[in-house]
PDB file of N, CA and C in Angstrom:
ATOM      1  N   UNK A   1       0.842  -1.181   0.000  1.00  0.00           N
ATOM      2  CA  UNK A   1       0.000   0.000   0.000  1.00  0.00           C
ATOM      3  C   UNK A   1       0.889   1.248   0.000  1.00  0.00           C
ATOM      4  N   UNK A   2       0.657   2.380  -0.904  1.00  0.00           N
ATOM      5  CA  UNK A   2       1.401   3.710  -1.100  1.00  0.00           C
ATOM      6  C   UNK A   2       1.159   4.359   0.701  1.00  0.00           C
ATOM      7  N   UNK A   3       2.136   5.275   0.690  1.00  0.00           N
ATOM      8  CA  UNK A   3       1.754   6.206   1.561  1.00  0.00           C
ATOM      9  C   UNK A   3       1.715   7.271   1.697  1.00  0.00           C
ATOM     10  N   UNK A   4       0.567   7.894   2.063  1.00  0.00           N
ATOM     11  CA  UNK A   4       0.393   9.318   1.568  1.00  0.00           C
ATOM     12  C   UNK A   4       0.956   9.979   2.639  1.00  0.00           C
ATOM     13  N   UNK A   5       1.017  11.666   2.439  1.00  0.00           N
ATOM     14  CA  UNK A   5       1.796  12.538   2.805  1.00  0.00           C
ATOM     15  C   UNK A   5       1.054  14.070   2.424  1.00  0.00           C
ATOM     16  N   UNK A   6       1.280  14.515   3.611  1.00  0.00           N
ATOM     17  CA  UNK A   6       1.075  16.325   2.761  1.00  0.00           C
ATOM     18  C   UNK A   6       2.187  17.011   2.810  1.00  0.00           C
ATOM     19  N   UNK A   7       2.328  17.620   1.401  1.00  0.00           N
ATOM     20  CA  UNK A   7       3.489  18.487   1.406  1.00  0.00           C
ATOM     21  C   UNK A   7       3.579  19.814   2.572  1.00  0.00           C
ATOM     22  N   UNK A   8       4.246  19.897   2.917  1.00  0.00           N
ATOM     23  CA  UNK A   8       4.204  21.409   3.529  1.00  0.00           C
ATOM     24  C   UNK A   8       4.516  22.480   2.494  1.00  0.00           C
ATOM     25  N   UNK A   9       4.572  22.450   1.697  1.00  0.00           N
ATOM     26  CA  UNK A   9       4.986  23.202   0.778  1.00  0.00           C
ATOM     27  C   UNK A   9       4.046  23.528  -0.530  1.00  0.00           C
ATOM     28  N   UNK A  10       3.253  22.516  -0.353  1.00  0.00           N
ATOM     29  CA  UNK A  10       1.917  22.664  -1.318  1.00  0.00           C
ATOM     30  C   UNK A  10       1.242  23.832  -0.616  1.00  0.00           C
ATOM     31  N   UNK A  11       0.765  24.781  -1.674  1.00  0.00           N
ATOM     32  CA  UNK A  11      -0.068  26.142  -1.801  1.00  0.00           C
ATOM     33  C   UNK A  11      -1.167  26.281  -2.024  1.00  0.00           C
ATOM     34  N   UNK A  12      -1.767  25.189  -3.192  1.00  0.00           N
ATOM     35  CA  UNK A  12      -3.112  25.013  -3.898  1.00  0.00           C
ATOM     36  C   UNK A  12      -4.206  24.656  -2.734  1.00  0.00           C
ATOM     37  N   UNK A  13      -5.063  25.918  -2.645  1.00  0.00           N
ATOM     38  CA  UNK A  13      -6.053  25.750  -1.417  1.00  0.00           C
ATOM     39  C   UNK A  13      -7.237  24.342  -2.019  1.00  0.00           C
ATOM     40  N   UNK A  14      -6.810  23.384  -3.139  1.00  0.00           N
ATOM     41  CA  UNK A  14      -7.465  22.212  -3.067  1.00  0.00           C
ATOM     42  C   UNK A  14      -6.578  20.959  -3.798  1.00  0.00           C
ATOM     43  N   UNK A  15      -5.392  21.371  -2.771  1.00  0.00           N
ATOM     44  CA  UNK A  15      -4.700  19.978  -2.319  1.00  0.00           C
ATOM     45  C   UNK A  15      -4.784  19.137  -1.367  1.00  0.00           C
ATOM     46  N   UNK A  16      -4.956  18.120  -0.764  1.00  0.00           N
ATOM     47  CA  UNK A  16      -4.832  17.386   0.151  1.00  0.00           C
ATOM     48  C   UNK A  16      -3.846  16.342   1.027  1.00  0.00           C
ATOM     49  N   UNK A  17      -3.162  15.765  -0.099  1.00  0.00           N
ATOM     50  CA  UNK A  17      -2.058  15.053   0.486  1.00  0.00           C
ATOM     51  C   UNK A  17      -1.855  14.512  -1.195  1.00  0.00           C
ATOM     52  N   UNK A  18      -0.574  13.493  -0.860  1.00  0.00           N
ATOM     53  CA  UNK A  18      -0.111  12.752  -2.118  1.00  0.00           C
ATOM     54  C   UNK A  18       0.361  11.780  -2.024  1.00  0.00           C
ATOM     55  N   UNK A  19       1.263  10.685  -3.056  1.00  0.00           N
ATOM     56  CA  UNK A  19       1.978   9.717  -2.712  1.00  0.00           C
ATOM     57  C   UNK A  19       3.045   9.729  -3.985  1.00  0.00           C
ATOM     58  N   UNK A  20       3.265   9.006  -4.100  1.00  0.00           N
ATOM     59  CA  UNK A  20       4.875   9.670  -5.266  1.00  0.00           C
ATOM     60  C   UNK A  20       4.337   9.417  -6.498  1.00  0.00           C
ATOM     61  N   UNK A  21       2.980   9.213  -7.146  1.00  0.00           N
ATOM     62  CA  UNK A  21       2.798   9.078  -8.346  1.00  0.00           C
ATOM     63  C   UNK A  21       1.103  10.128  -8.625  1.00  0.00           C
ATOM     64  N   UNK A  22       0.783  10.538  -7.316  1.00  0.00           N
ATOM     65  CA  UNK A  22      -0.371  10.651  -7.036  1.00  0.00           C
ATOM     66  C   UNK A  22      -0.788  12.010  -6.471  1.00  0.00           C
ATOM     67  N   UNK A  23      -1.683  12.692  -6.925  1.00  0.00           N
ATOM     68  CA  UNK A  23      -1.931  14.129  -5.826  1.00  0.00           C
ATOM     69  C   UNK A  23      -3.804  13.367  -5.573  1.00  0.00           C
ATOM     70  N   UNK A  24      -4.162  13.259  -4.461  1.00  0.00           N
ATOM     71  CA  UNK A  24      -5.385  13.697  -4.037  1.00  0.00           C
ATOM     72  C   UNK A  24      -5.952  15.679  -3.632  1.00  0.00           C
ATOM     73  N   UNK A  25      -6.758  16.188  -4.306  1.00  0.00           N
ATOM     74  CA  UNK A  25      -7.379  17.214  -4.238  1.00  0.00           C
ATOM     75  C   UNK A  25      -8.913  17.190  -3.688  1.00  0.00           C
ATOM     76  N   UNK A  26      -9.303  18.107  -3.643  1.00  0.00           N
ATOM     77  CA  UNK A  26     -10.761  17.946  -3.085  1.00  0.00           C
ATOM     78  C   UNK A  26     -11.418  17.651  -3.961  1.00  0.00           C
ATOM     79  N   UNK A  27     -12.817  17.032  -3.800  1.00  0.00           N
ATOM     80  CA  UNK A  27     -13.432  16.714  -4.811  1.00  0.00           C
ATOM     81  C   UNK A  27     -14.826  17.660  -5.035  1.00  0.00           C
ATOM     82  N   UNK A  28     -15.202  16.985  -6.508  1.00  0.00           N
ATOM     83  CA  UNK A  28     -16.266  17.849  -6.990  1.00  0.00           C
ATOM     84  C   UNK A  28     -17.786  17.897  -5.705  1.00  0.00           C
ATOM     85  N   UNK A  29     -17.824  17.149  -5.080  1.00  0.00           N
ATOM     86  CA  UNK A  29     -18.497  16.735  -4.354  1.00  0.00           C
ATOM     87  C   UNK A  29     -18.122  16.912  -2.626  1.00  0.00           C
ATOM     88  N   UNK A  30     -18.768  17.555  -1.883  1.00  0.00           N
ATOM     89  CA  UNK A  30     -18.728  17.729  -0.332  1.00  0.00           C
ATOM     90  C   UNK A  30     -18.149  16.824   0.042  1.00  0.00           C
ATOM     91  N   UNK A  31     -16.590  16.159   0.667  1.00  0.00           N
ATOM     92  CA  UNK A  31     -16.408  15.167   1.611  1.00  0.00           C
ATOM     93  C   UNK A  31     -15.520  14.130   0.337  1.00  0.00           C
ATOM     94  N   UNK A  32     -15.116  14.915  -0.792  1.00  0.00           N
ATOM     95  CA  UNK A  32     -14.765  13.766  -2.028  1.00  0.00           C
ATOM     96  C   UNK A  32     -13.479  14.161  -2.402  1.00  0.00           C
ATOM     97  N   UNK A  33     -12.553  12.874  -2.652  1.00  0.00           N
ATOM     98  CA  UNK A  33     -11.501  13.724  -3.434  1.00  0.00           C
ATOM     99  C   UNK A  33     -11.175  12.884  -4.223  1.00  0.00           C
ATOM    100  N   UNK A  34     -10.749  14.422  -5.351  1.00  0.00           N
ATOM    101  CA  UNK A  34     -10.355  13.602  -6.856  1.00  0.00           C
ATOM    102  C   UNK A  34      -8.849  13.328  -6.848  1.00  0.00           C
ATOM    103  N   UNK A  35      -8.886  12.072  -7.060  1.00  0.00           N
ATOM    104  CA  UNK A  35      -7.331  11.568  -7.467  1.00  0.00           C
ATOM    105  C   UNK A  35      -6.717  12.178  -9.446  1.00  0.00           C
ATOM    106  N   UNK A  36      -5.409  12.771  -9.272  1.00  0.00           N
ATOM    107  CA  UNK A  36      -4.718  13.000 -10.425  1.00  0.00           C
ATOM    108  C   UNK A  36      -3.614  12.004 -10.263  1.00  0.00           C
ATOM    109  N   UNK A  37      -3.332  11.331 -11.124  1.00  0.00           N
ATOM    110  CA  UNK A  37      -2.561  10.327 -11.145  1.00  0.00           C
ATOM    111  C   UNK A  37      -1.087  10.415 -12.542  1.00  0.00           C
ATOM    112  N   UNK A  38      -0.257   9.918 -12.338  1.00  0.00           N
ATOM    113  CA  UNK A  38       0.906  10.087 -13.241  1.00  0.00           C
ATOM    114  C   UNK A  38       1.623   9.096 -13.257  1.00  0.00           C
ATOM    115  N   UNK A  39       1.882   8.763 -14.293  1.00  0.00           N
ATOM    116  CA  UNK A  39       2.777   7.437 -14.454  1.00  0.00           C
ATOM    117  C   UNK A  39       4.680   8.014 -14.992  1.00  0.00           C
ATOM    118  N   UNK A  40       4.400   9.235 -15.411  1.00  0.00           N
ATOM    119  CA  UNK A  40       5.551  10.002 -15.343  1.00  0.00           C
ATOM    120  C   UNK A  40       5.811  11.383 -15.463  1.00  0.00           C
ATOM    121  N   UNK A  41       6.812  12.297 -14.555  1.00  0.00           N
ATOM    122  CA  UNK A  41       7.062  13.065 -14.248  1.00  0.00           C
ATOM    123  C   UNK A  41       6.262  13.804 -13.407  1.00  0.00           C
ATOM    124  N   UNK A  42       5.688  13.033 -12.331  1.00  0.00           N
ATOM    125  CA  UNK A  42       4.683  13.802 -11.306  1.00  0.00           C
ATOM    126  C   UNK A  42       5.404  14.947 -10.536  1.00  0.00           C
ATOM    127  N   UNK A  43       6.935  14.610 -10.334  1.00  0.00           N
ATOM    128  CA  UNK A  43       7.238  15.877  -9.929  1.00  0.00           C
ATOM    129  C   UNK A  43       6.998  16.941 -10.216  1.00  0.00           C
ATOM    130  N   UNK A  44       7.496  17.109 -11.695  1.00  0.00           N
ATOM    131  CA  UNK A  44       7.507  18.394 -12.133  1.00  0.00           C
ATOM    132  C   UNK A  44       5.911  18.388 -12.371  1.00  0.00           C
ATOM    133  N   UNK A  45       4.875  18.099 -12.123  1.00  0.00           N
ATOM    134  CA  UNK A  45       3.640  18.310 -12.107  1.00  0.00           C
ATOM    135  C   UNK A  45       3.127  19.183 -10.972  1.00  0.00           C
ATOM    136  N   UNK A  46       3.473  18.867  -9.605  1.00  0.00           N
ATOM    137  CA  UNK A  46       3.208  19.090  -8.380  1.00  0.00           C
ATOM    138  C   UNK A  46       3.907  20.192  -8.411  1.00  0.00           C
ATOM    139  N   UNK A  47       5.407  20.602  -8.478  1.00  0.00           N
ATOM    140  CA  UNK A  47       6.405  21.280  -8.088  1.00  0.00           C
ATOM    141  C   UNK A  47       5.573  22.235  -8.857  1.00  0.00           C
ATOM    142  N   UNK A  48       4.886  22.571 -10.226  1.00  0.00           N
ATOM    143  CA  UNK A  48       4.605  23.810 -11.382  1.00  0.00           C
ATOM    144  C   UNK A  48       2.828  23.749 -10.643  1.00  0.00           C
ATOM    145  N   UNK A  49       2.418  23.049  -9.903  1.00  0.00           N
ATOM    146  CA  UNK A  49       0.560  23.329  -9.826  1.00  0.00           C
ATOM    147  C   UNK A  49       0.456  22.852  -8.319  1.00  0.00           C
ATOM    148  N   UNK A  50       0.851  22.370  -7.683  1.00  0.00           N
ATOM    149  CA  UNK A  50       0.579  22.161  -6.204  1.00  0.00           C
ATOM    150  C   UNK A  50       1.123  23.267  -5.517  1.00  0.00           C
ATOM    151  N   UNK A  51       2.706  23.317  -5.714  1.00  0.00           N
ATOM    152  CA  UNK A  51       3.441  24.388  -5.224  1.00  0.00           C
ATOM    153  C   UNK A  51       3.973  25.285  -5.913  1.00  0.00           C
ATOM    154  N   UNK A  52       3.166  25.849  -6.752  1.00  0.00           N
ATOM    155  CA  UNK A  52       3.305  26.716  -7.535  1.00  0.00           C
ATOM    156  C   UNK A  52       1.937  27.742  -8.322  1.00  0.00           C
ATOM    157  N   UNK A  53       2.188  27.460  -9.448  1.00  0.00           N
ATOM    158  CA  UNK A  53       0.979  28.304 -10.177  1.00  0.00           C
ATOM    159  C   UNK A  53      -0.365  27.386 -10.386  1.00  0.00           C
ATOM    160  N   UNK A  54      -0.604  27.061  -9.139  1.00  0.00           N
ATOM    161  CA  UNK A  54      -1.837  26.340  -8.882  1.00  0.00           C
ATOM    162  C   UNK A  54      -3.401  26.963  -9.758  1.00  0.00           C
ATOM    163  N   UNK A  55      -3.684  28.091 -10.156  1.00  0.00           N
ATOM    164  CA  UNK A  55      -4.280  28.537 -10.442  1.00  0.00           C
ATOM    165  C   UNK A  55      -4.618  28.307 -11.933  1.00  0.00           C
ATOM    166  N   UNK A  56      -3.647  27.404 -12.378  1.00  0.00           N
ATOM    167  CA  UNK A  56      -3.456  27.065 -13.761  1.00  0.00           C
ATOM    168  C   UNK A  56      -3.541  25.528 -13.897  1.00  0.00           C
ATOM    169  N   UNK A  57      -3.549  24.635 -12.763  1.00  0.00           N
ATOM    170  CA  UNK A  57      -3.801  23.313 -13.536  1.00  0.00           C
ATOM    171  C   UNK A  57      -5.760  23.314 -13.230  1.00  0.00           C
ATOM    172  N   UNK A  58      -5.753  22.578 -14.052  1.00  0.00           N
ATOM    173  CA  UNK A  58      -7.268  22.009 -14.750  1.00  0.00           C
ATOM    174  C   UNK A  58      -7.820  21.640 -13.528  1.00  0.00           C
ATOM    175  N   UNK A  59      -7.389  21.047 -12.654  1.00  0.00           N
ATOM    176  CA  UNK A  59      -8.210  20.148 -11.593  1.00  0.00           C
ATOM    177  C   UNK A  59      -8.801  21.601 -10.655  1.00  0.00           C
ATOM    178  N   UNK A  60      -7.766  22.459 -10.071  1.00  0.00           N
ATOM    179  CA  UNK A  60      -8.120  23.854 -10.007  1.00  0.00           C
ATOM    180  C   UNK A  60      -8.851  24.964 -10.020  1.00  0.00           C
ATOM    181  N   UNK A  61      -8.723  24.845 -11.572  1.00  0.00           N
ATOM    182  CA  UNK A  61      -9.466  25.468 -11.733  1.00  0.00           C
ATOM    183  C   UNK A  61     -11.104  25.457 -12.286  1.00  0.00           C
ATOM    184  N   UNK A  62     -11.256  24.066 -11.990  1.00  0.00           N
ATOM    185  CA  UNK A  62     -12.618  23.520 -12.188  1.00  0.00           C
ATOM    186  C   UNK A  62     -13.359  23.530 -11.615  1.00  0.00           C
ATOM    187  N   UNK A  63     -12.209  23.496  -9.648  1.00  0.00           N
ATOM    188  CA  UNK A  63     -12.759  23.488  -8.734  1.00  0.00           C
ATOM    189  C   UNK A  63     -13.374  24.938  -8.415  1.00  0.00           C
ATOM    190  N   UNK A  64     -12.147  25.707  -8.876  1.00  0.00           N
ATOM    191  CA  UNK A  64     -12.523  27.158  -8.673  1.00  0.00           C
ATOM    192  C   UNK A  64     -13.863  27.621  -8.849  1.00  0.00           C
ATOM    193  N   UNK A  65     -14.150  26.879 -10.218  1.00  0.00           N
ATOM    194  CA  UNK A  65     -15.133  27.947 -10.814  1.00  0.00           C
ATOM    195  C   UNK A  65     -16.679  27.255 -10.206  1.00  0.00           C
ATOM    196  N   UNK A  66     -16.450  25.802 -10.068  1.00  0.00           N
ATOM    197  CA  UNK A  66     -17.949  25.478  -8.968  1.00  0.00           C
ATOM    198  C   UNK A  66     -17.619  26.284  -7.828  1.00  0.00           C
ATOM    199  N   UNK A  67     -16.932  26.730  -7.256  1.00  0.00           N
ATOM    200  CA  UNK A  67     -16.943  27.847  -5.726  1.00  0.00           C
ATOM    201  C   UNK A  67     -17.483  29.127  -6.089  1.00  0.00           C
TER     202      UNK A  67
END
């Protein structure tokens, strides 16, 4: 079984925790979270939208715009 983790360093007010291939975010739904998943280069995924210009990945800003 993976083990998850929260970055301290994650910014994106709908991150939740992760695991090294994996970001969980909040979900579309009260109490839900959507898994983004990567089979390669999740770093540089997280490092440019978790802890970074969060405002720009898709999961984000999808969430954004149902708020």
């Amino acid at each position: 079984m993976a083990r998850h983790y929260v970055s301290p360093a994650a910014i994106c007010p709908f991150y939740k925790m992760e695991e090294t291939t994996k970001v969980y975010c909040k979900g579309v739904e009260e109490g839900a979270l959507s898994i983004q998943s990567w089979k390669t280069d999740a770093k540089a995924y997280k490092d440019r939208y978790c802890k970074g210009a969060w405002a720009r990945c898709p999961v984000a800003r999808m969430l954004f715009d149902k708020e």
